[in-house]
N, C-alpha and C. Protein backbone atom coordinates (compact mmCIF):
# COMPACT_ATOMS: atom_id res chain seq x y z
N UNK A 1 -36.33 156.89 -65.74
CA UNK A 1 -35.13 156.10 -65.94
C UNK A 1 -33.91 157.01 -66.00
N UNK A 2 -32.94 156.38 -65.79
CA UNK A 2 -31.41 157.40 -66.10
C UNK A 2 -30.43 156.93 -67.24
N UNK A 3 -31.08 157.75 -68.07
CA UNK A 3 -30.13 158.09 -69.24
C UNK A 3 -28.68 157.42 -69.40
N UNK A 4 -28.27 157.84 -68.31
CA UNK A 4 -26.33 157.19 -68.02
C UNK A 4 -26.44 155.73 -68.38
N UNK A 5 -27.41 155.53 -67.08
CA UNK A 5 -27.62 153.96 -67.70
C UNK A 5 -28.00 153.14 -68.37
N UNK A 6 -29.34 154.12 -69.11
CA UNK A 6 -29.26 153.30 -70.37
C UNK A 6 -28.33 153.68 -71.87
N UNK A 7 -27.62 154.60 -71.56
CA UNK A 7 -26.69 154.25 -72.23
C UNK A 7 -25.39 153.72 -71.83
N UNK A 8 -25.32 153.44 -70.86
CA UNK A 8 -24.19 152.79 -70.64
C UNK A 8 -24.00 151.01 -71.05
N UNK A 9 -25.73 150.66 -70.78
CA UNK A 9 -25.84 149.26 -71.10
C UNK A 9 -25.92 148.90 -72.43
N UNK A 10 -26.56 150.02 -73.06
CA UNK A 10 -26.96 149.89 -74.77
C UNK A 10 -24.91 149.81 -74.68
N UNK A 11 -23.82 150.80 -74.52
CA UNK A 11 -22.76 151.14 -75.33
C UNK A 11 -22.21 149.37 -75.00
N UNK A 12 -22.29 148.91 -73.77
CA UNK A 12 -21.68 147.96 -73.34
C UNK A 12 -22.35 146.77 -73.97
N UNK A 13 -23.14 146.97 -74.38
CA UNK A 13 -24.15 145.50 -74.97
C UNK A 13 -23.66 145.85 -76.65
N UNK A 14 -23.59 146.85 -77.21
CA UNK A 14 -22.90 146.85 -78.36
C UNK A 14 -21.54 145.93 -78.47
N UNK A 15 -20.79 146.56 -77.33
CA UNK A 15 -19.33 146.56 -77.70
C UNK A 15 -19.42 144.90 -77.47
N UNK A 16 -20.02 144.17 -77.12
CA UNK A 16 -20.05 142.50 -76.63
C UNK A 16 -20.78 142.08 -77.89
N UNK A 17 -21.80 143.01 -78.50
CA UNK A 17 -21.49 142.35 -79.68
C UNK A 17 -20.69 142.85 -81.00
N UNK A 18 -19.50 143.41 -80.83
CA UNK A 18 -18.91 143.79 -81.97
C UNK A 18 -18.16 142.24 -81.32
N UNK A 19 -17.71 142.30 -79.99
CA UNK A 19 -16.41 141.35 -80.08
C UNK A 19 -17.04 140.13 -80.27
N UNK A 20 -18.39 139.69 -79.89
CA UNK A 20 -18.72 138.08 -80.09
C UNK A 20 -18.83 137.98 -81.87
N UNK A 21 -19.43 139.23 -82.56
CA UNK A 21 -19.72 139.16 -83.92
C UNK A 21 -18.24 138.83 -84.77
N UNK A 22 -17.22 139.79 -83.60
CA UNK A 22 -16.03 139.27 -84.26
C UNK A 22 -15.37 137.90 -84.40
N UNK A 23 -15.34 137.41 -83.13
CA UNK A 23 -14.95 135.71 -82.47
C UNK A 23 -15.84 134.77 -83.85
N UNK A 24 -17.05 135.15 -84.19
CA UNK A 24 -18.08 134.64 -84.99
C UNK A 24 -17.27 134.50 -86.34
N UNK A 25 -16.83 135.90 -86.46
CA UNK A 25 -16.27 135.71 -88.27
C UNK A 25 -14.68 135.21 -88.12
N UNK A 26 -14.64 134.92 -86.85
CA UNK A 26 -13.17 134.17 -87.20
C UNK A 26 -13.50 133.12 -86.46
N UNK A 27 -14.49 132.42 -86.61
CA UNK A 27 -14.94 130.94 -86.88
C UNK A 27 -14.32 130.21 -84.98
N UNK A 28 -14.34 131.27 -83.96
CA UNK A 28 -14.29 130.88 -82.42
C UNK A 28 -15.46 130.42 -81.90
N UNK A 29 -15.30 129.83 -80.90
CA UNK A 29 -16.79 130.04 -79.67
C UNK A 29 -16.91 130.79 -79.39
N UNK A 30 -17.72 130.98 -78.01
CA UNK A 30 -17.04 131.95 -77.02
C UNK A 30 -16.40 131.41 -75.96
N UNK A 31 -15.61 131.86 -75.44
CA UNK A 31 -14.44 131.61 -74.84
C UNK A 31 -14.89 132.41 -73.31
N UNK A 32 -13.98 132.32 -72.30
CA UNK A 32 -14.23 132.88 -70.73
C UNK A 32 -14.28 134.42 -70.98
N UNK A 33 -13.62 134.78 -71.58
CA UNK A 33 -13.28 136.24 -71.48
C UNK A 33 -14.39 136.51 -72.38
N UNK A 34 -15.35 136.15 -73.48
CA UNK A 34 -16.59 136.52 -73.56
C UNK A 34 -17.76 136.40 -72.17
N UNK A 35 -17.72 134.88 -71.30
CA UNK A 35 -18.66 135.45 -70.47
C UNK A 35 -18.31 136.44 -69.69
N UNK A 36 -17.09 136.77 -68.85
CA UNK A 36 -16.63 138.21 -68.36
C UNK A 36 -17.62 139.22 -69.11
N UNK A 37 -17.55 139.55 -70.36
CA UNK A 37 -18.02 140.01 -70.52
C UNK A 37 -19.53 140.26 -70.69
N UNK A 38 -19.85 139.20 -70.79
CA UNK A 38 -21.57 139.06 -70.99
C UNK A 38 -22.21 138.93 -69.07
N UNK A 39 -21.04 139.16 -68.31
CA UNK A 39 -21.58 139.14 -66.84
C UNK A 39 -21.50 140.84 -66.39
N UNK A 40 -20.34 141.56 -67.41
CA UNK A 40 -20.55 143.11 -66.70
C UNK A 40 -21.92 143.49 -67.48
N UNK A 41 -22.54 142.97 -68.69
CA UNK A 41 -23.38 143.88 -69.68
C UNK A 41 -24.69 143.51 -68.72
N UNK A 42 -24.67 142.04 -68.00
CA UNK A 42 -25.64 141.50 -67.01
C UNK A 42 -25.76 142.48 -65.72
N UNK A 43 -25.00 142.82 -65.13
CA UNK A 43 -24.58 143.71 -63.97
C UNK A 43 -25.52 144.46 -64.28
N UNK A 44 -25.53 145.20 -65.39
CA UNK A 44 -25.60 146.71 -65.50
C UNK A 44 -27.16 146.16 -65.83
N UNK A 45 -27.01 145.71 -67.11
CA UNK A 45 -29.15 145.47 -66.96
C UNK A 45 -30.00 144.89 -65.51
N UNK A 46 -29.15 144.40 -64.37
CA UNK A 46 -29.58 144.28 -63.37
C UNK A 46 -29.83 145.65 -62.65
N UNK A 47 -28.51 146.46 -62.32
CA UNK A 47 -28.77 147.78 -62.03
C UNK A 47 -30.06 148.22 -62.57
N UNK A 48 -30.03 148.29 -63.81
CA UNK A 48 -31.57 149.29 -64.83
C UNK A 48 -32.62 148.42 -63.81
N UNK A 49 -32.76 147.19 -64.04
CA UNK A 49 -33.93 146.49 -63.17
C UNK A 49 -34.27 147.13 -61.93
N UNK A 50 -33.49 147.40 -61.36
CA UNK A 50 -33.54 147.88 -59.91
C UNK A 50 -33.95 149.26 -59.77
N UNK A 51 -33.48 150.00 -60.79
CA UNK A 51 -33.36 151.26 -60.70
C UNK A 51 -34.72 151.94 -60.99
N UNK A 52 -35.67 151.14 -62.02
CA UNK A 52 -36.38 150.80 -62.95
C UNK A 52 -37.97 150.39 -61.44
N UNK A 53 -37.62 149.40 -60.81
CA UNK A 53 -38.46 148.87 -60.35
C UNK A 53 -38.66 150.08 -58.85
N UNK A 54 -37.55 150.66 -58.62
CA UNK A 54 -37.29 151.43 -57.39
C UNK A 54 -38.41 153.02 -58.16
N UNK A 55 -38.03 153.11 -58.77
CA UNK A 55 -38.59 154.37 -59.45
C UNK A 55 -40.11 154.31 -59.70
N UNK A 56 -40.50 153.39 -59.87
CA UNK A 56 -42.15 152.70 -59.96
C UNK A 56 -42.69 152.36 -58.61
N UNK A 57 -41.97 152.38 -57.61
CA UNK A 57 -42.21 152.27 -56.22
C UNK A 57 -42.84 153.17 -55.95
N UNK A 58 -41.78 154.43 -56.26
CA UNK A 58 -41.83 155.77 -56.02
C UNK A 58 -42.90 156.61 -56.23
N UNK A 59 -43.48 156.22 -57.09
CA UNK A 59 -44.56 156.64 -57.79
C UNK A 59 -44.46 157.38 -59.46
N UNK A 60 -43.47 157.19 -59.94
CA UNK A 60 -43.24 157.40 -61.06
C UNK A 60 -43.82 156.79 -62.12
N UNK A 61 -44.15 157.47 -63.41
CA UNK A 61 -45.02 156.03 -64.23
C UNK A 61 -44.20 156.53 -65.35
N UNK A 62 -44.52 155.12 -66.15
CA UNK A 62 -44.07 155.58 -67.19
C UNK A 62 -44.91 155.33 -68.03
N UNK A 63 -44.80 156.17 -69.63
CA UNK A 63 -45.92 157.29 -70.32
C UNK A 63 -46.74 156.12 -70.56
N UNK A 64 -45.96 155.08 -71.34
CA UNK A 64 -46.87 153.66 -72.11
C UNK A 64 -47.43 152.92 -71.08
N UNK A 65 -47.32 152.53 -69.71
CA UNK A 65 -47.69 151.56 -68.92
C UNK A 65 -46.67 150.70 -67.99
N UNK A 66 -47.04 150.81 -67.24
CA UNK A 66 -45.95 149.62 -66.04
C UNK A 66 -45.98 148.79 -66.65
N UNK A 67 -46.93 147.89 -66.95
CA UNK A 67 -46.86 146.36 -67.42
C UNK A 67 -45.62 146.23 -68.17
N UNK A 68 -45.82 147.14 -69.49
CA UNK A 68 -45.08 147.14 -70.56
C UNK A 68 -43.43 147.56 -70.26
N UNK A 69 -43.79 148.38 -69.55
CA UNK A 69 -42.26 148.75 -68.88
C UNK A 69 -41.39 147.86 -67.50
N UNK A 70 -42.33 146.79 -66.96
CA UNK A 70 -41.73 145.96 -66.53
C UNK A 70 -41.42 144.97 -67.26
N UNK A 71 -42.49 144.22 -68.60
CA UNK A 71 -42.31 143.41 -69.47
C UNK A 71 -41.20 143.55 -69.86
N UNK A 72 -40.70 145.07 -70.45
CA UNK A 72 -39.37 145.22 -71.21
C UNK A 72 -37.98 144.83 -70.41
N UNK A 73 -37.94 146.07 -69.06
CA UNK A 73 -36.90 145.48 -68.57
C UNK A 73 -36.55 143.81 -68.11
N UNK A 74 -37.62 143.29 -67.61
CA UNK A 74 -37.40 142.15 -67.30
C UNK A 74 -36.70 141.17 -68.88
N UNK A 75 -37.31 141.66 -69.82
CA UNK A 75 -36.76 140.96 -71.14
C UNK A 75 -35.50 140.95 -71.20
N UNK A 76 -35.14 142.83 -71.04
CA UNK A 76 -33.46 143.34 -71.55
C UNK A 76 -32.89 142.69 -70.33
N UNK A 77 -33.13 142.51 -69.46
CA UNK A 77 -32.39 141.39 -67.90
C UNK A 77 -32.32 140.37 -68.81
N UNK A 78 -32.87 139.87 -69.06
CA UNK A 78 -32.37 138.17 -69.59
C UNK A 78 -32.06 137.96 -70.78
N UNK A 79 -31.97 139.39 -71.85
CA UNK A 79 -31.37 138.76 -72.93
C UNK A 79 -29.62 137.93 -72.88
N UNK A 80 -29.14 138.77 -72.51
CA UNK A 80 -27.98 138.38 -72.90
C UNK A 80 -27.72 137.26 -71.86
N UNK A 81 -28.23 136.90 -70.97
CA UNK A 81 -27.83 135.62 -70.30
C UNK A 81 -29.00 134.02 -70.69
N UNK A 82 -29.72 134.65 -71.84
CA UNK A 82 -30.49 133.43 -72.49
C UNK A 82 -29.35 133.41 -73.68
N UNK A 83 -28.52 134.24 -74.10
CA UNK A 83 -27.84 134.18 -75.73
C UNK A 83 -26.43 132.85 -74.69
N UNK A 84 -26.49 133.91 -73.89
CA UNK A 84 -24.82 133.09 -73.03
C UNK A 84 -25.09 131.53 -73.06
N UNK A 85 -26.26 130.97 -72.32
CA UNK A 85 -27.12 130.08 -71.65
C UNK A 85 -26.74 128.66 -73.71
N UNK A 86 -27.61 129.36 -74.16
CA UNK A 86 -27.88 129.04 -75.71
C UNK A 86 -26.21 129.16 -76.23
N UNK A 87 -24.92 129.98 -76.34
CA UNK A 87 -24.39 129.67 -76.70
C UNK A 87 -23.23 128.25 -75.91
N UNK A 88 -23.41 127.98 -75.04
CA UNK A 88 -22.54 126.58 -74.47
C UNK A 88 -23.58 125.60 -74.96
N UNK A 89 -24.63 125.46 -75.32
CA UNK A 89 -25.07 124.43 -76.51
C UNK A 89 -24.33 124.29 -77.50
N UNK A 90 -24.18 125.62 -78.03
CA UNK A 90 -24.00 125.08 -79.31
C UNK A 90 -22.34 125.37 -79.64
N UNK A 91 -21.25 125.29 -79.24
CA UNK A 91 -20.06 125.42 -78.86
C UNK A 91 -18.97 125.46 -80.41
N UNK A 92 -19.77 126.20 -81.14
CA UNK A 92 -18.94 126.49 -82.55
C UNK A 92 -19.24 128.00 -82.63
N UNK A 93 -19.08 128.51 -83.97
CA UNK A 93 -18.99 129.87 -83.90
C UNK A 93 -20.28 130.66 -84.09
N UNK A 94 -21.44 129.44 -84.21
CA UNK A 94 -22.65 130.02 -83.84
C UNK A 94 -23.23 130.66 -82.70
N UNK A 95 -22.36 129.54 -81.22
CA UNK A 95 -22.73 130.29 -80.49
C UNK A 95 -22.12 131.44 -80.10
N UNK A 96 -20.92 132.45 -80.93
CA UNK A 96 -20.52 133.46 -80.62
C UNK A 96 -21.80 134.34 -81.46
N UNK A 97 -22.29 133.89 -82.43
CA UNK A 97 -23.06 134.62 -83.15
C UNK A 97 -24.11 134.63 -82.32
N UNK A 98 -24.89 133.89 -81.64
CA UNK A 98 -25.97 133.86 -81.11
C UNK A 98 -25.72 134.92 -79.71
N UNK A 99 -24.55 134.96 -79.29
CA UNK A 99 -24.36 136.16 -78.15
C UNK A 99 -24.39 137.35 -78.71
N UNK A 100 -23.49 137.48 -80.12
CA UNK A 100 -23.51 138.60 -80.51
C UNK A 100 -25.36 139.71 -81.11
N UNK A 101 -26.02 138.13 -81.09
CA UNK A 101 -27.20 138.54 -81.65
C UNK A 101 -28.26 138.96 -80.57
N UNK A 102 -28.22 138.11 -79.30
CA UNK A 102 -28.32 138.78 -78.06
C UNK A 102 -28.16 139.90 -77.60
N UNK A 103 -27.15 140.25 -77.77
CA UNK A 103 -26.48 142.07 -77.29
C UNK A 103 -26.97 142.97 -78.26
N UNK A 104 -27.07 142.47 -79.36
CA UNK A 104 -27.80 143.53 -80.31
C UNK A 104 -29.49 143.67 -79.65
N UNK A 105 -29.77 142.72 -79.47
CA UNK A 105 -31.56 142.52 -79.04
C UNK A 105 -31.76 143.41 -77.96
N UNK A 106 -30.65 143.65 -76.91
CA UNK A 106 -30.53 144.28 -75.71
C UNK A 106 -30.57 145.57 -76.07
N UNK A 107 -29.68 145.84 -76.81
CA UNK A 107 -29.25 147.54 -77.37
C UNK A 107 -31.06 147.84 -77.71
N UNK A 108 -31.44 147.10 -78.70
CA UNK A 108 -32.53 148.00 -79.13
C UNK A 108 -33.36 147.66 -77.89
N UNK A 109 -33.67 146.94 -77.36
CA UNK A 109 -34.48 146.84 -76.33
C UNK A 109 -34.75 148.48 -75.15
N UNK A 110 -33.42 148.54 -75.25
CA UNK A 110 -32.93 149.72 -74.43
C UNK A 110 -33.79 151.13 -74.96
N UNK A 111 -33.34 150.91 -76.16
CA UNK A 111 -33.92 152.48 -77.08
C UNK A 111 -35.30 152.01 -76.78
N UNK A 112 -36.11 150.95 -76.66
CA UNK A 112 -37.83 150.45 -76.89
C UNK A 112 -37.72 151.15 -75.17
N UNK A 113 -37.07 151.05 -74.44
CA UNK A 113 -37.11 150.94 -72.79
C UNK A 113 -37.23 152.89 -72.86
N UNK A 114 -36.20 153.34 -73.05
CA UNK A 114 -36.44 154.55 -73.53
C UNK A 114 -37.41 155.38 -73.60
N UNK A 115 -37.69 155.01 -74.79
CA UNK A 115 -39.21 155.48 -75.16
C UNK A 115 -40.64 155.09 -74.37
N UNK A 116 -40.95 153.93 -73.73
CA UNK A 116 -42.01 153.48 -73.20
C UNK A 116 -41.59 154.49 -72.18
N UNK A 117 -40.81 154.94 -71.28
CA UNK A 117 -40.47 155.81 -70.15
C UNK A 117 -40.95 156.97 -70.15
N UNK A 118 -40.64 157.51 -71.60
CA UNK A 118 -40.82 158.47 -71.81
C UNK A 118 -40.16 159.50 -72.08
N UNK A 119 -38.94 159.16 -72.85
CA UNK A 119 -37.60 159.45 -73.51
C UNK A 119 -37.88 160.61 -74.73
């Protein structure tokens, strides 16, 4: 895996949830300019997918198991667009919380992605 990118998605999946955690404690939804944002943190866990699945092509393994290491990325791909998905249900400041709780799930996911690689 490349490092850059997973930290680039962990820093970017943080920072979406400092701002949804914020929107949360001042009692917002989320608003457009949260999904903007929950579509670049998507981008980039798509990239890892790719990057991820291209590298396993290759013949690369990683230490814990493919399964597990496709299980994961495929997870960190859809967290934050199951939190997005789940917050236009619920259209109070839960669902900023529920994005913000998403992006956190992603971040650690990342460090779990990490390590199964062989970090």
């Amino acid at each position: 895996m490349l490092d850059a990118l997973t930290v680039a998605v962990s820093a970017t999946a943080l920072a979406l949830a400092a701002w949804c955690g914020f929107a949360a404690f001042r009692d917002q939804p989320t608003k457009d300019w949260h999904f903007a944002g929950m579509a670049v943190v998507t981008l980039l866990a798509l990239a890892q997918l790719v990057v991820g699945v291209v590298q396993l092509a290759r013949g690369e393994k990683a230490d814990e198991g493919t399964t597990i290491f496709v299980a994961y990325l495929v997870g960190a791909f859809a967290a934050v667009p199951a939190a997005g998905f789940l917050s236009l249900a619920e259209r109070t400041r839960w669902g900023s919380a529920t994005v913000a709780a998403g992006a956190v799930v992603l971040a650690v996911l990342e460090v779990r992605l990490h390590d199964i690689w062989g970090g």
